[in-house]
N, C-alpha and C. Protein backbone atom coordinates (compact mmCIF):
# COMPACT_ATOMS: atom_id res chain seq x y z
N UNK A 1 0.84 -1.18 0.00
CA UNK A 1 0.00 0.00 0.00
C UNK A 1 0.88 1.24 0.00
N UNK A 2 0.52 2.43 -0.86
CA UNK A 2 1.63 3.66 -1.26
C UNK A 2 0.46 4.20 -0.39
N UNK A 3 1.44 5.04 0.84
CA UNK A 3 1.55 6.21 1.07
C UNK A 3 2.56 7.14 1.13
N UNK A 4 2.08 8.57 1.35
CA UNK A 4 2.68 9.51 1.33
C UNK A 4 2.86 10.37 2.46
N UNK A 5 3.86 10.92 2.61
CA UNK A 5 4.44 11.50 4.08
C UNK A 5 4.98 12.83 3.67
N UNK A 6 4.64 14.05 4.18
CA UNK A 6 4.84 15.31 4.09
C UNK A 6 5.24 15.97 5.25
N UNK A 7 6.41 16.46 4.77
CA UNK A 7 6.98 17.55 5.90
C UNK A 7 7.68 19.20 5.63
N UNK A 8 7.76 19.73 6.17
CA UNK A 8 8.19 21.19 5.95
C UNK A 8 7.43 21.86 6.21
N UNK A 9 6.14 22.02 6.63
CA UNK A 9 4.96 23.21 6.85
C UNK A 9 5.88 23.57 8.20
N UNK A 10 5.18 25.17 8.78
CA UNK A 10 5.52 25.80 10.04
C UNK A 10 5.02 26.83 9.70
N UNK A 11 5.56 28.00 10.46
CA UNK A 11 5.16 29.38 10.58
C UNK A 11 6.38 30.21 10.12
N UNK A 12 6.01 31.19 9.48
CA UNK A 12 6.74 31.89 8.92
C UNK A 12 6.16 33.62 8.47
N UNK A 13 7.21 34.61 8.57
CA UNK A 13 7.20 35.62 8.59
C UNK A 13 6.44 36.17 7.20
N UNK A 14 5.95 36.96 6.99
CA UNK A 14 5.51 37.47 5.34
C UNK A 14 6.83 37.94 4.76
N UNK A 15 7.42 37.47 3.80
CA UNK A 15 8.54 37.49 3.25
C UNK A 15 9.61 35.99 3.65
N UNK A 16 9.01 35.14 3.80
CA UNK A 16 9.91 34.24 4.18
C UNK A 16 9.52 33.20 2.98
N UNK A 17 10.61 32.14 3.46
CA UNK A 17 10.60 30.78 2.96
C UNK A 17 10.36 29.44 3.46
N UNK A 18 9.57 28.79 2.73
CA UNK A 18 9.65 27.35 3.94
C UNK A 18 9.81 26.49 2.39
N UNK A 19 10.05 25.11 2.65
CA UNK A 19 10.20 23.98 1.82
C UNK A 19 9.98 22.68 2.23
N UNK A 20 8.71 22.75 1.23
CA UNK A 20 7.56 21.03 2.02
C UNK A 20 8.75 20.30 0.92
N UNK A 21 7.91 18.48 1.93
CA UNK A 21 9.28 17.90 1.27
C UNK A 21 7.38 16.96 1.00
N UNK A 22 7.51 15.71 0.24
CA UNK A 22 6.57 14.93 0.01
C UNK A 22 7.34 13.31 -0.55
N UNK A 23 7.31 12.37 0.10
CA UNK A 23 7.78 11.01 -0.06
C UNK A 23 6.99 9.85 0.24
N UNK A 24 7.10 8.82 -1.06
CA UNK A 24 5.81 8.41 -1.09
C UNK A 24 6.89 6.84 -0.59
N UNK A 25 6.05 5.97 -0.10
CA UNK A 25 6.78 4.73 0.61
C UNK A 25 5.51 3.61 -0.05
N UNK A 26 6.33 2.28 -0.31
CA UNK A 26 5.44 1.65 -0.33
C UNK A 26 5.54 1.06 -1.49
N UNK A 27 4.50 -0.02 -1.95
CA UNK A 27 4.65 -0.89 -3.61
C UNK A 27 4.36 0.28 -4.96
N UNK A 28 5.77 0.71 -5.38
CA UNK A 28 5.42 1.85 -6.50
C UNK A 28 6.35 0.93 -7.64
N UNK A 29 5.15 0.82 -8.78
CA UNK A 29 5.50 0.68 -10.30
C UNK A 29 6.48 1.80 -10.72
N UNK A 30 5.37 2.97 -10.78
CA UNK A 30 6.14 4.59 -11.25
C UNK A 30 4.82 4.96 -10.95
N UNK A 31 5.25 6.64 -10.84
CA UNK A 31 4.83 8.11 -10.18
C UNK A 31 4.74 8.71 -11.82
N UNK A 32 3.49 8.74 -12.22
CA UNK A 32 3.11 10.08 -13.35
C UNK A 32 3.22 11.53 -12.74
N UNK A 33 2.18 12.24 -12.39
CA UNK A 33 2.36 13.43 -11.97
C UNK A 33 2.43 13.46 -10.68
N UNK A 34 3.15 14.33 -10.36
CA UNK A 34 3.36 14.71 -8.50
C UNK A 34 3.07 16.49 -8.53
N UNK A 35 1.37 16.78 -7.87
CA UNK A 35 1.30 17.84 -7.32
C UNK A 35 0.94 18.46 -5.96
N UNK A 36 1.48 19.68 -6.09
CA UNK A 36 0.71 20.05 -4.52
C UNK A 36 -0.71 20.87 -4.61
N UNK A 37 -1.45 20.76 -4.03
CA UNK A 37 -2.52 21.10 -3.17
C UNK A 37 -2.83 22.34 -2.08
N UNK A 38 -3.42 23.09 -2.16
CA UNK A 38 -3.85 23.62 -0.56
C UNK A 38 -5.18 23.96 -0.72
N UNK A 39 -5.75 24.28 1.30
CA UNK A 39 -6.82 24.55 1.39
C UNK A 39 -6.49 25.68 2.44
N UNK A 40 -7.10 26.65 2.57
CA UNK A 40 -7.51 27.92 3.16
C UNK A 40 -9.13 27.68 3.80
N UNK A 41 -8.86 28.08 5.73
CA UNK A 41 -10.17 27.75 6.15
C UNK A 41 -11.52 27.94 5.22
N UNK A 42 -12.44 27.80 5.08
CA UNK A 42 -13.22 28.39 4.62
C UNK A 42 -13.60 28.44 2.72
N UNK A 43 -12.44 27.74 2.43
CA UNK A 43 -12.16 27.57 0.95
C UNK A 43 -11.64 26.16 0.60
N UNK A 44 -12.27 25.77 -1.05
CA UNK A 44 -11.73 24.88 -1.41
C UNK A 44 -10.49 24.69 -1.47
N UNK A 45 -10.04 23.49 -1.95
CA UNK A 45 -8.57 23.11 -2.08
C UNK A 45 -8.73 22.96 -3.91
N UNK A 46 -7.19 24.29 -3.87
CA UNK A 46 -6.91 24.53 -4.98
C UNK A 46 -5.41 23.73 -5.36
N UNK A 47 -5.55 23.61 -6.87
CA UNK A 47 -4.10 23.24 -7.40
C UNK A 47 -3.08 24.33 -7.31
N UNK A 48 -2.21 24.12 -6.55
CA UNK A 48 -1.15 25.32 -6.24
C UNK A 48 0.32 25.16 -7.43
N UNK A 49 0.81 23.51 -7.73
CA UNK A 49 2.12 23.42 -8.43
C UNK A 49 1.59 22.14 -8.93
N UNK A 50 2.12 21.58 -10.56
CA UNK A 50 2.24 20.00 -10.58
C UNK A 50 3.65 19.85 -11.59
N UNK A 51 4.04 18.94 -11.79
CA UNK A 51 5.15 18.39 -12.58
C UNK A 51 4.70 17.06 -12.90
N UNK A 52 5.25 17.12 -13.76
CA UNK A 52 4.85 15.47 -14.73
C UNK A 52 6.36 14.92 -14.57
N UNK A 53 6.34 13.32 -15.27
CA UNK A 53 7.45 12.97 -14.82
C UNK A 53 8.64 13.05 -15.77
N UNK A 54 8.54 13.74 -16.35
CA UNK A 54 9.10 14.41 -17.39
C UNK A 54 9.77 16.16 -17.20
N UNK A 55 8.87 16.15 -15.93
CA UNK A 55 9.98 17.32 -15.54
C UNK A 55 9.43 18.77 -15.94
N UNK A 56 8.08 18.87 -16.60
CA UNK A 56 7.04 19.71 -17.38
C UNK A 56 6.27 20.24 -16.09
N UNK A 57 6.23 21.51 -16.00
CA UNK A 57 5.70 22.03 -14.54
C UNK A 57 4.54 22.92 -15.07
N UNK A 58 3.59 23.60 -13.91
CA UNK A 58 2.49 24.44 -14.12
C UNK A 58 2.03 24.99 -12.87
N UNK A 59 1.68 26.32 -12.59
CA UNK A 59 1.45 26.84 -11.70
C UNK A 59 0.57 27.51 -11.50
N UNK A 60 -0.34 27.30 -10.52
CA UNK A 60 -1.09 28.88 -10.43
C UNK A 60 -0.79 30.15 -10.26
N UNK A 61 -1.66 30.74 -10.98
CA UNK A 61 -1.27 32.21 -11.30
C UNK A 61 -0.87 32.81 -10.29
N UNK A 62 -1.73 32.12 -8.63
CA UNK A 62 -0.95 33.20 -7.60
C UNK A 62 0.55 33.36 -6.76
N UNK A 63 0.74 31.75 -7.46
CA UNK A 63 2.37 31.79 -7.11
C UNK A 63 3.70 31.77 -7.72
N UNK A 64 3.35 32.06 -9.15
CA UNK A 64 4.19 31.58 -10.40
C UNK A 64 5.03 33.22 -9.52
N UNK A 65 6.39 32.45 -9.92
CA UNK A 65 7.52 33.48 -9.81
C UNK A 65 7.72 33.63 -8.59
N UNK A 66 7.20 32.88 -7.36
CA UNK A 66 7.16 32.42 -5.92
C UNK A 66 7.78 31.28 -5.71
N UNK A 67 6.99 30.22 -6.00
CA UNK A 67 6.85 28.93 -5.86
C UNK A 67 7.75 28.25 -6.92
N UNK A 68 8.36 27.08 -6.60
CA UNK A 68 8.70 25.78 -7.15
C UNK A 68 8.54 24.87 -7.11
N UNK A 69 8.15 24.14 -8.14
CA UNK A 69 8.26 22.74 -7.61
C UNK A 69 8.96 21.91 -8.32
N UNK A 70 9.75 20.62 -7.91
CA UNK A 70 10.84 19.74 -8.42
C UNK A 70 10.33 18.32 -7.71
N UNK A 71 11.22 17.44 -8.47
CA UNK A 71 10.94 16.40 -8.29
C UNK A 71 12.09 15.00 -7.81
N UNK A 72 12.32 14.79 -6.90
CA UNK A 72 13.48 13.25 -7.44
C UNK A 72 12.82 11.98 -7.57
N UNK A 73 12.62 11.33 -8.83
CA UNK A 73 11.86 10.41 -9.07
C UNK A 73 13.12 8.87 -8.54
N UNK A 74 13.98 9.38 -7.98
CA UNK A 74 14.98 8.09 -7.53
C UNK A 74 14.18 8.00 -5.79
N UNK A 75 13.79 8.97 -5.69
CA UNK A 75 13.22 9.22 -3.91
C UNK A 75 12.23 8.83 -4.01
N UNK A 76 11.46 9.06 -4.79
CA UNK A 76 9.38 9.06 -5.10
C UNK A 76 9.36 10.71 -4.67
N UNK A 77 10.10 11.73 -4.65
CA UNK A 77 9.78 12.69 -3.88
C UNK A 77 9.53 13.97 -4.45
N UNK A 78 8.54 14.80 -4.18
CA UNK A 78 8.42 16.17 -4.78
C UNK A 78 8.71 17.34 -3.65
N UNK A 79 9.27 18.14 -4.72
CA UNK A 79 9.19 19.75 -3.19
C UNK A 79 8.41 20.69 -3.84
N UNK A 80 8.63 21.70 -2.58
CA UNK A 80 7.77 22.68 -3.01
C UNK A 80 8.79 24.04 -2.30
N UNK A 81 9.59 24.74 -3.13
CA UNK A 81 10.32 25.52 -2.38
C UNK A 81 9.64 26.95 -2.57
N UNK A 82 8.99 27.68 -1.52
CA UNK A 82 8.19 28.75 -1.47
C UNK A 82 9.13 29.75 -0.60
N UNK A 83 9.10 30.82 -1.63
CA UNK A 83 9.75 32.19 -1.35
C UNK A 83 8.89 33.38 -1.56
N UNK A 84 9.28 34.55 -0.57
CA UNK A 84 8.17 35.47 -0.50
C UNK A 84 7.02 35.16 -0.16
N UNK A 85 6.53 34.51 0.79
CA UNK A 85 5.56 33.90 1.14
C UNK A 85 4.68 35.30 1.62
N UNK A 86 3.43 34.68 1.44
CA UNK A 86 2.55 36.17 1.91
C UNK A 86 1.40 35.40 2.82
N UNK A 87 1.00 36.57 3.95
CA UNK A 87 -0.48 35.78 4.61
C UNK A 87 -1.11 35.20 3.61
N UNK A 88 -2.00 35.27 2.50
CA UNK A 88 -2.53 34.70 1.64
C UNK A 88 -2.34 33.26 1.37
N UNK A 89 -1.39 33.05 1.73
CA UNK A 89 -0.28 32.01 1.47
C UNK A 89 -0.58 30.76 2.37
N UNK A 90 -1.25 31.38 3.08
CA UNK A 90 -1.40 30.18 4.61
C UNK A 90 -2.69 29.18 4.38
N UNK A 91 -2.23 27.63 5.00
CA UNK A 91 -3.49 26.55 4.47
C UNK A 91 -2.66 25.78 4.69
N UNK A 92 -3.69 24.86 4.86
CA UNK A 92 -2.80 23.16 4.65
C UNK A 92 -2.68 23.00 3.03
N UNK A 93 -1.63 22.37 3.41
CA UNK A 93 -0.91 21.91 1.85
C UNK A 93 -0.88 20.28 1.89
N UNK A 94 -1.31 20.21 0.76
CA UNK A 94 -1.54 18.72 0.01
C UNK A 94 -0.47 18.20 -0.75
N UNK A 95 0.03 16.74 -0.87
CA UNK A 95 0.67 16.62 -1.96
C UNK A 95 -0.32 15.60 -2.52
N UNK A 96 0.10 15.37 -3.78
CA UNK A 96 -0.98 14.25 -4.71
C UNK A 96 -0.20 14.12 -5.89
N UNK A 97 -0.46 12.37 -5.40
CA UNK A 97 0.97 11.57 -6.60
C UNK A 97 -0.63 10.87 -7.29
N UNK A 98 0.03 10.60 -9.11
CA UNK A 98 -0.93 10.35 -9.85
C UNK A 98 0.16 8.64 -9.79
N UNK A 99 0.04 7.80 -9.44
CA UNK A 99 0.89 6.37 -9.19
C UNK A 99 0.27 5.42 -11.07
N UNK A 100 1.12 5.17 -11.39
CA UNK A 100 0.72 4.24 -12.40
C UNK A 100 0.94 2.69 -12.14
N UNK A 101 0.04 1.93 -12.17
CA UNK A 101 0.09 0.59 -12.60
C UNK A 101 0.75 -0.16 -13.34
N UNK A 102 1.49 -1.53 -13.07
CA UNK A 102 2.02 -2.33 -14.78
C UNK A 102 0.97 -2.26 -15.34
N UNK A 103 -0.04 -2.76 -15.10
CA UNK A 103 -1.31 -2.72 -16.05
C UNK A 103 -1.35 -1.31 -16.79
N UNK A 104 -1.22 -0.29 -16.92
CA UNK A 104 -1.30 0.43 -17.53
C UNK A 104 -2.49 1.52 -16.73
N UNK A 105 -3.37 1.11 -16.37
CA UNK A 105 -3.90 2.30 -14.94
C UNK A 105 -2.72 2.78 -14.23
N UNK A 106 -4.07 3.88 -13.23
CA UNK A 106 -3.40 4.91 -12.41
C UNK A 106 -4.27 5.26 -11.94
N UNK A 107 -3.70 5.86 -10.80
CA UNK A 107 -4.73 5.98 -9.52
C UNK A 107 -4.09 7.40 -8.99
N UNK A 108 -4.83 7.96 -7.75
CA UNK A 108 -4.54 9.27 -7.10
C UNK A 108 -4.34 9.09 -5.76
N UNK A 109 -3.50 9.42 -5.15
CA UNK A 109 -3.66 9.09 -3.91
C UNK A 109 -2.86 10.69 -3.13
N UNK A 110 -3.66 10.67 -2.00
CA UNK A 110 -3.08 12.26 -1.47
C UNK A 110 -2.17 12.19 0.09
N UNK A 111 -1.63 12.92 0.18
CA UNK A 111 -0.39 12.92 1.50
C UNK A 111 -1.54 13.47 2.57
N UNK A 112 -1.05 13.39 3.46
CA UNK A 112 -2.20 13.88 5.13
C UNK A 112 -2.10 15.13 5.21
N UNK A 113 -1.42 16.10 4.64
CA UNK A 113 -1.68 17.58 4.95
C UNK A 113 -0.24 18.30 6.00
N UNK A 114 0.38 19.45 5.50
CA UNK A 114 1.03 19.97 6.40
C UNK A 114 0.88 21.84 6.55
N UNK A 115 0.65 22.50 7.54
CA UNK A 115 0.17 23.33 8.01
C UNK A 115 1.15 24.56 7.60
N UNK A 116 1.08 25.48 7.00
CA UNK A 116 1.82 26.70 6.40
C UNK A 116 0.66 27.73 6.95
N UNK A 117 1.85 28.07 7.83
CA UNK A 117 1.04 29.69 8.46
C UNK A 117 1.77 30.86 8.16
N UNK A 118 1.84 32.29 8.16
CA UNK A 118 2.75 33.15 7.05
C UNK A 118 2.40 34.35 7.57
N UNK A 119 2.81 34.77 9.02
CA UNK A 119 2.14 35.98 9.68
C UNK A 119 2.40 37.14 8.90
N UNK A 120 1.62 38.09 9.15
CA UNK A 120 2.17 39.25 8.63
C UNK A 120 2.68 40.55 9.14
């Protein structure tokens, strides 16, 4: 059974940096896309970063030129290195690996959440 384990959330200043880490353990064929996630009280959970395994990235508009995201597919692992962080910024963060099958399926499976707070 693949799960996923996320770390790097905390608290941080408006203008700071933090860097979630995301590692997936467990019976893996291969990892298609690896993205992150967040939710803001009160709000859905939006697509924040994804990368394919090919190394092809996409971002939302509110963090492009902020945010990164990378991948080591020797780890199972994705980051998320966030600079200039703003209150706005604050939510639990998701990761979500798209896992492929020998069979040729694929499935979604999501990490437990880590907490990014971003005082101002």
């Amino acid at each position: 059974q693949v799960q996923l384990v996320e770390s790097g959330g905390g608290l941080v200043q408006a203008g700071g940096s933090l860097r979630l880490s995301c590692t997936a353990s467990g019976s893996i064929f291969s990892i298609n896309a690896m993205g992150w996630f967040r939710q803001a009280p009160g709000k859905q959970r939006e697509l924040v970063a994804v990368i394919t395994r090919g190394g092809s990235t996409n971002y939302a508009d509110s963090v492009k030129g902020r945010f990164t995201i990378s991948r080591d597919n020797a780890k199972n692992t994705v980051y998320l290195q966030m600079n200039s962080l703003k209150p706005e910024d604050t939510a639990v963060y998701y990761c979500n690996y798209n896992v492929a099958r020998y069979s040729g399926s694929s499935y979604y499976i999501w990490g437990q959440g880590t907490q990014v707070t971003v005082s101002s």
